[in-house]
Structure formats: structure tokens, C-alpha cells
Protein backbone atom coordinates (compact mmCIF):
# COMPACT_ATOMS: atom_id res chain seq x y z
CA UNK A 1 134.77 53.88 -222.53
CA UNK A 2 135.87 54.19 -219.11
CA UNK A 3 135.93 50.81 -217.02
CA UNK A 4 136.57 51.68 -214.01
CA UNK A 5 139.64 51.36 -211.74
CA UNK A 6 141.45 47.99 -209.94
CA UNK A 7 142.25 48.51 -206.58
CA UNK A 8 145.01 46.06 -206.88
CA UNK A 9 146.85 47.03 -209.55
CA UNK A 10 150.25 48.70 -209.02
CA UNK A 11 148.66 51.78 -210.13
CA UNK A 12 145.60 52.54 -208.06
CA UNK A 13 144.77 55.67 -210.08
CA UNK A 14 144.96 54.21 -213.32
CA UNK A 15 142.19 54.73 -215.35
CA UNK A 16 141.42 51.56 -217.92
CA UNK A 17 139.77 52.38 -221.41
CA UNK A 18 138.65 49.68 -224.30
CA UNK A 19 141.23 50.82 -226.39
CA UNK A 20 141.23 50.61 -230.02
CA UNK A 21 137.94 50.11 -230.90
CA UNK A 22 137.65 48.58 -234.59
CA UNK A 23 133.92 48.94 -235.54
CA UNK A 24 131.76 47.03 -238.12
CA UNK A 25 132.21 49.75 -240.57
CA UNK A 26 135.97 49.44 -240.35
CA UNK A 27 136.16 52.57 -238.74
CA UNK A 28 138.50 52.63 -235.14
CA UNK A 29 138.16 54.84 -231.93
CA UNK A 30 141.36 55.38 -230.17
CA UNK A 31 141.49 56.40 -226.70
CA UNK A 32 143.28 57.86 -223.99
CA UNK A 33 143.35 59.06 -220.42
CA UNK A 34 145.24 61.91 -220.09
CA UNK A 35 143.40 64.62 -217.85
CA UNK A 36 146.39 67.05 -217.56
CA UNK A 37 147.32 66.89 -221.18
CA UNK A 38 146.67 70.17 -222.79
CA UNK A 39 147.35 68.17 -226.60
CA UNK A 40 146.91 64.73 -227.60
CA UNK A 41 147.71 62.88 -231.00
CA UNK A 42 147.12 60.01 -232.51
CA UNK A 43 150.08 59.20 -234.44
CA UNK A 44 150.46 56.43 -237.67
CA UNK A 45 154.32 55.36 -237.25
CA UNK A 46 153.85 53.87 -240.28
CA UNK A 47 154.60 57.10 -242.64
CA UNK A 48 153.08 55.73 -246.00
CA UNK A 49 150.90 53.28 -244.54
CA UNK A 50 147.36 53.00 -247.31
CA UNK A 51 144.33 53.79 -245.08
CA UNK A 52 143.82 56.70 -242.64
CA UNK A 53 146.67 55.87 -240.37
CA UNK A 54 149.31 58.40 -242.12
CA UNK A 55 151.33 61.91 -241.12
CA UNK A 56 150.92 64.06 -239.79
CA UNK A 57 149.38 63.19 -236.46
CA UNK A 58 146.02 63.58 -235.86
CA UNK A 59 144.38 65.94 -233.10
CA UNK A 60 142.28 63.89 -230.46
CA UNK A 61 139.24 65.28 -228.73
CA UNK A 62 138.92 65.72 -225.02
CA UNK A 63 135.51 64.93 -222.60
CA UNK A 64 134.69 66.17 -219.44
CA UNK A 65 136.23 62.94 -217.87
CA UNK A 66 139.73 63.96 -219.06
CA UNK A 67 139.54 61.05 -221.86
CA UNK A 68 141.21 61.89 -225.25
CA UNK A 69 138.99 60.18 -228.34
CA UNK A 70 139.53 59.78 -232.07
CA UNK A 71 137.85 57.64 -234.76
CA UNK A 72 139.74 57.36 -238.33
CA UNK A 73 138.26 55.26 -241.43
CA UNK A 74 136.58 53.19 -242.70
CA UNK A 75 140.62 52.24 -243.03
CA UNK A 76 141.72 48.87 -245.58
CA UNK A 77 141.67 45.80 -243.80
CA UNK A 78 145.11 45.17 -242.80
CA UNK A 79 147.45 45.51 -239.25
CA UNK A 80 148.64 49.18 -238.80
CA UNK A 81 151.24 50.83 -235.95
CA UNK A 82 150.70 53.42 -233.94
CA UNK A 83 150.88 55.53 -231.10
CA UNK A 84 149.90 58.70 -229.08
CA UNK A 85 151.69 61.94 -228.88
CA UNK A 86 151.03 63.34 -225.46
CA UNK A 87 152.14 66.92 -225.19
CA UNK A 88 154.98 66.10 -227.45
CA UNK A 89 156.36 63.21 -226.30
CA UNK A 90 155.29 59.67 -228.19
CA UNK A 91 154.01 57.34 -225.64
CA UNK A 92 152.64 53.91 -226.13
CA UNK A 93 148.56 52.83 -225.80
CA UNK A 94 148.70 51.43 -222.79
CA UNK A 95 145.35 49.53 -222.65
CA UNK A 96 146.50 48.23 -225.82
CA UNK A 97 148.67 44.94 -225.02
CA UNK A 98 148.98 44.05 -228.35
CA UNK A 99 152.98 45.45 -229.22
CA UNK A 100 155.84 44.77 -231.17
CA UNK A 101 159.02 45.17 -229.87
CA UNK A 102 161.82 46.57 -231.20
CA UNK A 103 165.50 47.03 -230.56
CA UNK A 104 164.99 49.75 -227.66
CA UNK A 105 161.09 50.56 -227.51
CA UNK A 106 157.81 48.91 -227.93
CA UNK A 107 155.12 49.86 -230.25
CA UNK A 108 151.60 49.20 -230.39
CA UNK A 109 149.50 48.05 -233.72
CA UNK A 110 145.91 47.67 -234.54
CA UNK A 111 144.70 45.15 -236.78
CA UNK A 112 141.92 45.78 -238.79
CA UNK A 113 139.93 42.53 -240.35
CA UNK A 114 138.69 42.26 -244.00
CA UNK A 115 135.03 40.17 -245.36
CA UNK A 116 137.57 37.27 -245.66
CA UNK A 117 140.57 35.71 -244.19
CA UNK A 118 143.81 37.44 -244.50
CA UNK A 119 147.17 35.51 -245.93
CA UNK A 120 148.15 36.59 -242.35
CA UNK A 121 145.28 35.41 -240.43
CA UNK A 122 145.17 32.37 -238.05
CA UNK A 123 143.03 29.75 -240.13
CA UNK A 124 141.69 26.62 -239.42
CA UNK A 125 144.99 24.52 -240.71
CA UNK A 126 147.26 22.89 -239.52
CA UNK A 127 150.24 25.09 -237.19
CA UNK A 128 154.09 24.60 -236.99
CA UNK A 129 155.99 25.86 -233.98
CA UNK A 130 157.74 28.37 -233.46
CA UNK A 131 160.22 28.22 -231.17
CA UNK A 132 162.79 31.08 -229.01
CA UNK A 133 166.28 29.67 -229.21
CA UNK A 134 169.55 31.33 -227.05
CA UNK A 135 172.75 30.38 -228.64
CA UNK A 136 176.56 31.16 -227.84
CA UNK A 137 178.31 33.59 -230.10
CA UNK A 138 181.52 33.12 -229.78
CA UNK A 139 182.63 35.73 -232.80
CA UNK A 140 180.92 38.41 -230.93
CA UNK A 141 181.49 37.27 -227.30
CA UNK A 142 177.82 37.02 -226.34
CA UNK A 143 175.07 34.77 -226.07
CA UNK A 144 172.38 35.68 -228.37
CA UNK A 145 168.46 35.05 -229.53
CA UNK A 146 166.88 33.91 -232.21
CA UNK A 147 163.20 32.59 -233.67
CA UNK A 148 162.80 29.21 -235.65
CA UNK A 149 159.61 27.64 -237.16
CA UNK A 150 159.44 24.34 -237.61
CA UNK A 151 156.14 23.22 -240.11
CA UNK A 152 153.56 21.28 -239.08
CA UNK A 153 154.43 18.01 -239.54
CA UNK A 154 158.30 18.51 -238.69
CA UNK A 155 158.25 16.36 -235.39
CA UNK A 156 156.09 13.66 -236.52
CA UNK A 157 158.08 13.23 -240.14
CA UNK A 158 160.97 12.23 -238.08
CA UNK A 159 162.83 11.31 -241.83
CA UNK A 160 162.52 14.18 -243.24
CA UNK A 161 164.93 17.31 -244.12
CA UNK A 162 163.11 20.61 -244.14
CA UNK A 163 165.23 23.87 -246.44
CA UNK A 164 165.68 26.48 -244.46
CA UNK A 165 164.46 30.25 -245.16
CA UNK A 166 166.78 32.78 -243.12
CA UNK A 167 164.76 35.77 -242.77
CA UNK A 168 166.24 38.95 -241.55
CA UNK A 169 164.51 41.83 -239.29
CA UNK A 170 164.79 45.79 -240.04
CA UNK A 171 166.67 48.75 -238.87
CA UNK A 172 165.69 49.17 -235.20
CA UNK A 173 163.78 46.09 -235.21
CA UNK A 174 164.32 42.92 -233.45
CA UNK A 175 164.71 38.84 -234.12
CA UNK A 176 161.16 38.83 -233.05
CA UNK A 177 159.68 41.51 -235.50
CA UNK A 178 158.57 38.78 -238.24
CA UNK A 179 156.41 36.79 -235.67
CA UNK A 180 154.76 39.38 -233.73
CA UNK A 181 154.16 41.84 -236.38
CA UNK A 182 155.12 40.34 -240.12
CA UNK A 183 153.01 37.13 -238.54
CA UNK A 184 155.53 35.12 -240.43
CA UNK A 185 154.14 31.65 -239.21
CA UNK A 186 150.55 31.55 -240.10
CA UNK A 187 151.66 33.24 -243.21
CA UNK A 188 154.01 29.85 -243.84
CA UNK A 189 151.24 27.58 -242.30
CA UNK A 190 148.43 28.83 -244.44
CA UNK A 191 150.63 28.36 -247.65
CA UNK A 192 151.82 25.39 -246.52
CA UNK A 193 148.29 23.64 -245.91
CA UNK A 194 147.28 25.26 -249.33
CA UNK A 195 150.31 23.30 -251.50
CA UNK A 196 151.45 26.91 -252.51
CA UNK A 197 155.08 26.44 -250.56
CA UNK A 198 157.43 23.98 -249.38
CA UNK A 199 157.28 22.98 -245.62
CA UNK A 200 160.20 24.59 -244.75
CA UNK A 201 162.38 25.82 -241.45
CA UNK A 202 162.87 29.51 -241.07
CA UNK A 203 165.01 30.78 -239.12
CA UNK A 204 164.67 35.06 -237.97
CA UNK A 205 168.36 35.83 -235.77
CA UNK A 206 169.09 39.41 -234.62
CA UNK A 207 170.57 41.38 -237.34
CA UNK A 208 172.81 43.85 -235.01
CA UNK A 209 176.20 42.84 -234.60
CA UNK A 210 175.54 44.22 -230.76
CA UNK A 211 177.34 44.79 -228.66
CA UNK A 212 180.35 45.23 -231.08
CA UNK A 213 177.59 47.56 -233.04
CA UNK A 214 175.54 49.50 -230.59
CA UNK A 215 171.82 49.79 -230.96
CA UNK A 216 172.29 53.82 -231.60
CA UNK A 217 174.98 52.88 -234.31
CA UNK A 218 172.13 53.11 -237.57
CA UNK A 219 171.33 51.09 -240.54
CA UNK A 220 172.12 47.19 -239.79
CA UNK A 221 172.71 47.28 -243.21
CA UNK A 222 175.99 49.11 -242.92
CA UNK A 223 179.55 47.52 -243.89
CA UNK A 224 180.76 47.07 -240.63
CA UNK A 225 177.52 45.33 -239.21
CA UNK A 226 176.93 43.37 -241.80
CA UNK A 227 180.62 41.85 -241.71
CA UNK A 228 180.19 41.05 -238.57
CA UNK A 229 176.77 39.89 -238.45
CA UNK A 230 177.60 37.56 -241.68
CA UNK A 231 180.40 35.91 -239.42
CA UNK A 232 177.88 35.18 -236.62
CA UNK A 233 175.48 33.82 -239.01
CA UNK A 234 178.09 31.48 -240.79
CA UNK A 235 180.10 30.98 -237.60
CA UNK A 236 177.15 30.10 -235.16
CA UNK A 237 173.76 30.42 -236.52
CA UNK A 238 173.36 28.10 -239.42
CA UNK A 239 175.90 25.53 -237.23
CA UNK A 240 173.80 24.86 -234.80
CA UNK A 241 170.62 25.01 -237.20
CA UNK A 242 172.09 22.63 -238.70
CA UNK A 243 173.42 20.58 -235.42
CA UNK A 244 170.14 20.74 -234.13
CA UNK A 245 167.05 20.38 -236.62
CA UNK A 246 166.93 18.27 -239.78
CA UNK A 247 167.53 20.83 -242.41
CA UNK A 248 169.26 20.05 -245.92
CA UNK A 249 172.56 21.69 -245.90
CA UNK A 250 173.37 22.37 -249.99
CA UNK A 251 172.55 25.88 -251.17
CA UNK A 252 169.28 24.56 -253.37
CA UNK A 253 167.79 24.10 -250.31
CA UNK A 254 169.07 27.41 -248.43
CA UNK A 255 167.48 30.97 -248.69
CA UNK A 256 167.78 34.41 -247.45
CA UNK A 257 165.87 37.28 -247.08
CA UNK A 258 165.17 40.60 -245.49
CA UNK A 259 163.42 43.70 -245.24
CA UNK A 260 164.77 47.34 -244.80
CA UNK A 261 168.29 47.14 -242.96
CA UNK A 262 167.57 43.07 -243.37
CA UNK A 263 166.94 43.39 -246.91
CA UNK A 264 170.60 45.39 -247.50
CA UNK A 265 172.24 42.33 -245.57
CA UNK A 266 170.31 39.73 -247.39
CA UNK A 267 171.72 40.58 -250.80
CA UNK A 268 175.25 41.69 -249.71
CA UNK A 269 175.57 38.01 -247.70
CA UNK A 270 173.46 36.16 -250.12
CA UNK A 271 174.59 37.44 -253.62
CA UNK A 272 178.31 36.93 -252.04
CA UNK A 273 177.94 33.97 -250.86
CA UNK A 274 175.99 31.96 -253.43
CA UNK A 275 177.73 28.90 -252.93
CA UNK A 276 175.74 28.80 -249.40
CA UNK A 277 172.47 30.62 -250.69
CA UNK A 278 171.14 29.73 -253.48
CA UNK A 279 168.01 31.91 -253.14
CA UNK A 280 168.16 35.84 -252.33
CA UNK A 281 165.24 38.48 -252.30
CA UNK A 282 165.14 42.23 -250.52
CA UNK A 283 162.21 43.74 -249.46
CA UNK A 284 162.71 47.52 -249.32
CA UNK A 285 166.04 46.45 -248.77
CA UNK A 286 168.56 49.65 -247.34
CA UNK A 287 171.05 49.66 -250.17
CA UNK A 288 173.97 51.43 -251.51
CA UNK A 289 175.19 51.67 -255.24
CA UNK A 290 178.67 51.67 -254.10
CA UNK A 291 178.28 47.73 -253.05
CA UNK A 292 176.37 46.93 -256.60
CA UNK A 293 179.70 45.73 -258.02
CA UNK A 294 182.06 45.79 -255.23
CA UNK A 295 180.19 43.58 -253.37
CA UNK A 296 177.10 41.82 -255.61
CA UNK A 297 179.00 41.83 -258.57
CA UNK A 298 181.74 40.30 -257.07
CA UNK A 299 179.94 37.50 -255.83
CA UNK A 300 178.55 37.23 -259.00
CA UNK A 301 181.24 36.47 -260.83
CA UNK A 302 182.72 34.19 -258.59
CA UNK A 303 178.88 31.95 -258.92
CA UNK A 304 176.36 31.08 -260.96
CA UNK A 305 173.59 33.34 -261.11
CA UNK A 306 170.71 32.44 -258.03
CA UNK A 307 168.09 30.05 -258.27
CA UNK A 308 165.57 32.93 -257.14
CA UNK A 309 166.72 36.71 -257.18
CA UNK A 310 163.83 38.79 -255.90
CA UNK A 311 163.45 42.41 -255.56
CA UNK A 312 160.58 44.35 -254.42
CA UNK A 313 159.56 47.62 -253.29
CA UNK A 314 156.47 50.29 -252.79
CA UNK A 315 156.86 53.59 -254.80
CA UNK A 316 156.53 55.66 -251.70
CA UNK A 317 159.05 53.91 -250.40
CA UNK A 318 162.00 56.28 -249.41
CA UNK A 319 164.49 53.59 -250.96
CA UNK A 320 162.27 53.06 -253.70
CA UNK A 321 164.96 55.13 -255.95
CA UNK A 322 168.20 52.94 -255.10
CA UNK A 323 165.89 49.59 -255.58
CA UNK A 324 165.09 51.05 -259.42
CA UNK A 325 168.60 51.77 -259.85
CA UNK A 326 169.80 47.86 -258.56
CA UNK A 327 166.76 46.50 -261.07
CA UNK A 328 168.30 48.55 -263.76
CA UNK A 329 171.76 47.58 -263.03
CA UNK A 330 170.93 43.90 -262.33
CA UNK A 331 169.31 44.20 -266.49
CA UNK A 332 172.39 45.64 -267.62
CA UNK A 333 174.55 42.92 -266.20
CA UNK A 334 172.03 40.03 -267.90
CA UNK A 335 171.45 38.48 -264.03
CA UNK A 336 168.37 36.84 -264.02
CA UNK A 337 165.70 38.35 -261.81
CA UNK A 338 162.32 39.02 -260.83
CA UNK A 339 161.19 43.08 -259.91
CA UNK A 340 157.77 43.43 -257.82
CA UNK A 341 157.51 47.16 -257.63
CA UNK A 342 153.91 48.37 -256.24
CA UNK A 343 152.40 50.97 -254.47
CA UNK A 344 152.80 51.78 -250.68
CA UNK A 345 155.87 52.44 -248.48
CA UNK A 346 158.21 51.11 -246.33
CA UNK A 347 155.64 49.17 -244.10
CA UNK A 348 154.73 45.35 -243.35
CA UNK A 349 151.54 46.03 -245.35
CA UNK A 350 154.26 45.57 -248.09
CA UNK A 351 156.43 43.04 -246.57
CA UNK A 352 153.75 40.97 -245.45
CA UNK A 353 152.96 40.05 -249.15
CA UNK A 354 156.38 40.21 -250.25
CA UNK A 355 157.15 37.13 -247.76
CA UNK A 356 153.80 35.39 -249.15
CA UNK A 357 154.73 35.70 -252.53
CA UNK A 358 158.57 34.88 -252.14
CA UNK A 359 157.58 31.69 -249.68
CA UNK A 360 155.77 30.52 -252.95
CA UNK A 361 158.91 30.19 -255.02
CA UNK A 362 161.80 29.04 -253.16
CA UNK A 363 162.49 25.72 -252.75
CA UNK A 364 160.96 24.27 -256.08
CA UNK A 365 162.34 22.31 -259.19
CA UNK A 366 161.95 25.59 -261.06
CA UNK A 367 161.64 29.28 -259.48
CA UNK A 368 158.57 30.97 -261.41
């Protein structure tokens, strides 16, 4: 609905909509001004997303007040991406300030709630911090950003040495992505108050090598990047994680992980470098079969096999093919392992749960 104009506001013509809508029925109404538009689209950017919100884009309907309207559902209970196409060009919900930014663009996403609390939702328990951190890279000539969460309990347990979880962002995503979108610290806190995982640090840097790799360059998980990025990790992030929290430094009590572009650097740094992580997993992770034994088997054979080795991945997945062909080449080499192949795509409806159920096992006497 239409709510009128604010005289104040840089834009004086702007008109201001209650935009999405989720309804009781789990249904949502999207809307947009666009009086000029002769086309308008809602568009899922999440191309295997369960629910409604999926390709291709769907038409909107236009009133007499020049207001484009759509309602989609009921859709799952979950947190779906999205955003208009306006006579061809994608633009962003504007009355919608909920976004997630990215390495170039921001995106907005709807989230729709279930009968019961989500492992994402924020829950009467108690919260860690989560805290945005600028550091000097001196490998890449360039000070940098990155996201740590501290448990509840860190600063008031001042003798106490927290593992750390590195967890790596997407292609075309940023070091924010896994707290504004994945919600990656109530997922911890909520597990954390329920016994299910380890109070632990984790720690979300920016997976581009930029500006030595620029943001137009493709898949973070490439060779080049991820040499590059693995020298900024080891050569300034974990250093001054482990200058300036109190974090056990041994490889039992270090972990990495990623999705996507994050997931394809997570194995190649983790399975060759298992004398500094002793936990890997990949979610959806952007791989190539060329690196399975020039790169994880060569690690491999240089260190005992990973406390926790976890692979996972939705059958529409677009790298769902190359993950299958890692499980099956991970079983012929006798490396011990755990597979979590579902259904769904390349989305954080997957990686959402993936970090839930990986939190669970790292860090323990025994990984189960």
C-alpha cells in the first residue's frame, strides 16, 4: 500500500510502499512503484531456491496508481533473495532495507517465519558478539576487513581459550555474507546455549585476494586467488587472531570452512595444510578434479587424515556433479569422511544447515 510521500527526504517524489508483505498464510505481496515501467518482474536470485521464489521471473501486475503487485506462496518458511526486473534491468526493493551485500551490489531478501523457531532465528539465549575488525595486509599491500564472533561468555571467562572456526564467503560475496544473510551468530548462539557445539571464535575474512585479484576476475576459488588469499590468511589473519583474542593455537582446535568459491578454498588450504587445520568441510564448494590429487592428495600424504572431513551438497546444485566425483574419489583413496548430499541448490537454505550441522562436530573428543 501506498504511504504517502516525505517532504524531506532527498527524493520529494518518492513514493513509499510496505514492501514485502509476508501474510499469515505464508503467502508474500511484493511491491513496486514504477509508473513509467511498461514490464515489471519479480525475480528469485536464488535459481533452485524450494518454495515459489524460483526462474524464471515472475510478471507483476500494475494499478491505476502506477504500483506494480505480486503475491507468491504459501512459500516454506525460510529467508529467500530477490529482486525486481524493471524493464530489463534488475534493480533492488527499495522500501525493503533489509540487504545483503556483496562484492559490488546489494541484494535484498525476505524472510519468511515457520510455527516454530528457526536454527537461524534470534532466541531468547544468551548472544556473543560479533565484531568488524580492519587489519594490515602486508602480503597484499592493503588494509583489509574481516568479521569475528566471540561466544557469549568470552569476555567474562577471562581464562579461557576459545577454537577457532574460519569460515569463508562465496563467489561475489563478501566477509560479511555469513552474518547478514547465513545469520552465522545466532546460528552458533542457539547451539551453543543448547550444549550441541563448542563455544567457539569464528572468524569470516574476505576471500578475494583484491586488489591483486580484481572483483571481475571470477571464482575465488581459482589457483591464483586462492594462493594468494592462503598467504594473507597465514601471513596476517590467523596472527593477529591469535595476537588479539584467546584462541588455542594447535590444529585440534582449528577449523575451516566455506561455501561455493569459499568451499573450493577451504579444502585446497585446509586438506594442504593439515598440520594447521585439523578440521575441513565444503559446502557446495567450487571445485576442480585437476586439484583432487595435485593439491588434496598431496596434502594428504604429507598428514594424517582430518579430524572432521565434511562434504555436502544439494542435487540441483550446479556443482553437485564435481562434489559426487570428490566423495567417490575421497572412497577410493580410504580418507575418512562424512557426505551430506540433499535436495536443493546452491543457496543458504542449504548452507544455513550445513553450518548448523558442521558447528555440531568440530571441536569434540570424537567427530561423529
Amino acid at each position: 500500500m501506498v504511504t504517502g510521500g516525505d517532504p524531506t527526504n532527498f527524493s520529494r517524489d518518492r513514493t513509499y510502499l510496505v514492501s514485502p508483505v509476508v501474510n499469515a498464510d505464508r503467502t508474500v505481496t511484493f511491491r513496486f512503484a514504477a509508473p513509467k515501467a511498461d514490464e515489471v518482474q519479480l525475480h528469485g536470485l536464488s535459481p533452485s531456491a524450494r518454495g515459489t521464489f524460483i526462474d524464471p521471473p515472475k510478471p507483476m501486475s500494475r494499478n491505476a496508481d502506477g504500483v506494480w503487485e505480486i503475491a507468491v506462496g504459501p512459500v516454506a518458511p525460510d529467508i529467500y533473495r530477490y529482486n525486481f526486473v524493471v524493464d530489463g534491468a534488475a534493480v533492488n526493493d527499495h522500501n525493503n532495507p533489509t540487504v545483503s551485500q556483496s562484492e559490488r551490489t546489494l541484494g535484498n531478501f525476505v524472510e519468511v517465519p515457520g510455527e516454530g523457531p528457526a536454527i537461524y532465528d534470534v532466541t531468547e539465549v544468551p548472544h556473543g558478539d560479533v565484531t568488524m575488525r580492519w587489519y594490515r595486509s602486508e602480503s597484499l599491500n592493503t588494509t583489509r576487513r574481516m568479521f569475528v564472533y566471540t561466544p557469549p561468555g568470552y569476555h567474562s571467562n577471562a581464562n579461557t581459550q576459545y577454537p577457532v572456526l574460519y569460515l569463508l564467503h562465496g563467489t561475489g560475496g563478501s566477509e560479511s555474507n555469513w552474518i547478514n544473510e547465513g545469520r552465522a551468530n545466532f546460528i552458533l548462539d542457539n547451539l551453543i546455549a543448547a550444549g550441541a557445539a563448542v563455544p567457539m571464535l569464528v572468524v569470516m575474512p574476505y576471500g578475494r585476494a583484491y586488489p591483486k585479484i580484481g572483483r571481475e576476475s571470477g571464482s575465488i576459488g581459482f589457483r591464483e586467488n586462492i594462493e594468494l588469499f592462503e598467504r594473507d590468511l597465514f601471513d596476517n589473519v590467523i596472527p593477529r587472531i591469535e595476537s588479539d583474542y584467546r584462541v588455542l593455537t594447535d590444529s585440534d582446535h582449528r577449523a575451516i570452512a566455506g561455501l561455493s568459491g569459499g568451499g573450493g578454498q577451504s579444502l585446497a588450504i585446509g586438506l594442504g595444510n593439515l598440520d594447521k587445520f585439523g578440521s575441513v568441510a565444503g559446502f557446495s564448494a567450487a571445485i576442480r578434479e585437476s586439484e583432487f590429487d595435485d593439491v588434496y592428495g598431496a596434502g594428504l600424504d604429507q598428514s594424517p587424515t582430518p579430524r572432521l572431513l565434511w562434504i555436502g551438497c544439494g542435487d540441483l546444485d550446479h556443482l553437485y556433479d564435481v562434489n559426487r566425483s570428490l566423495l567417490n574419489w575421497l572412497e577410493k583413496r580410504d580418507v575418512a569422511h562424512i557426505a551430506h548430499l540433499n535436495g536443493g541448490g546452491h543457496d543458504f537454505q542449504n548452507w544455513r544447515p550445513y553450518l548448523h550441522e558442521v558447528a555440531q562436530r568440530l571441536f569434540k573428543t570424537t567427530a561423529s
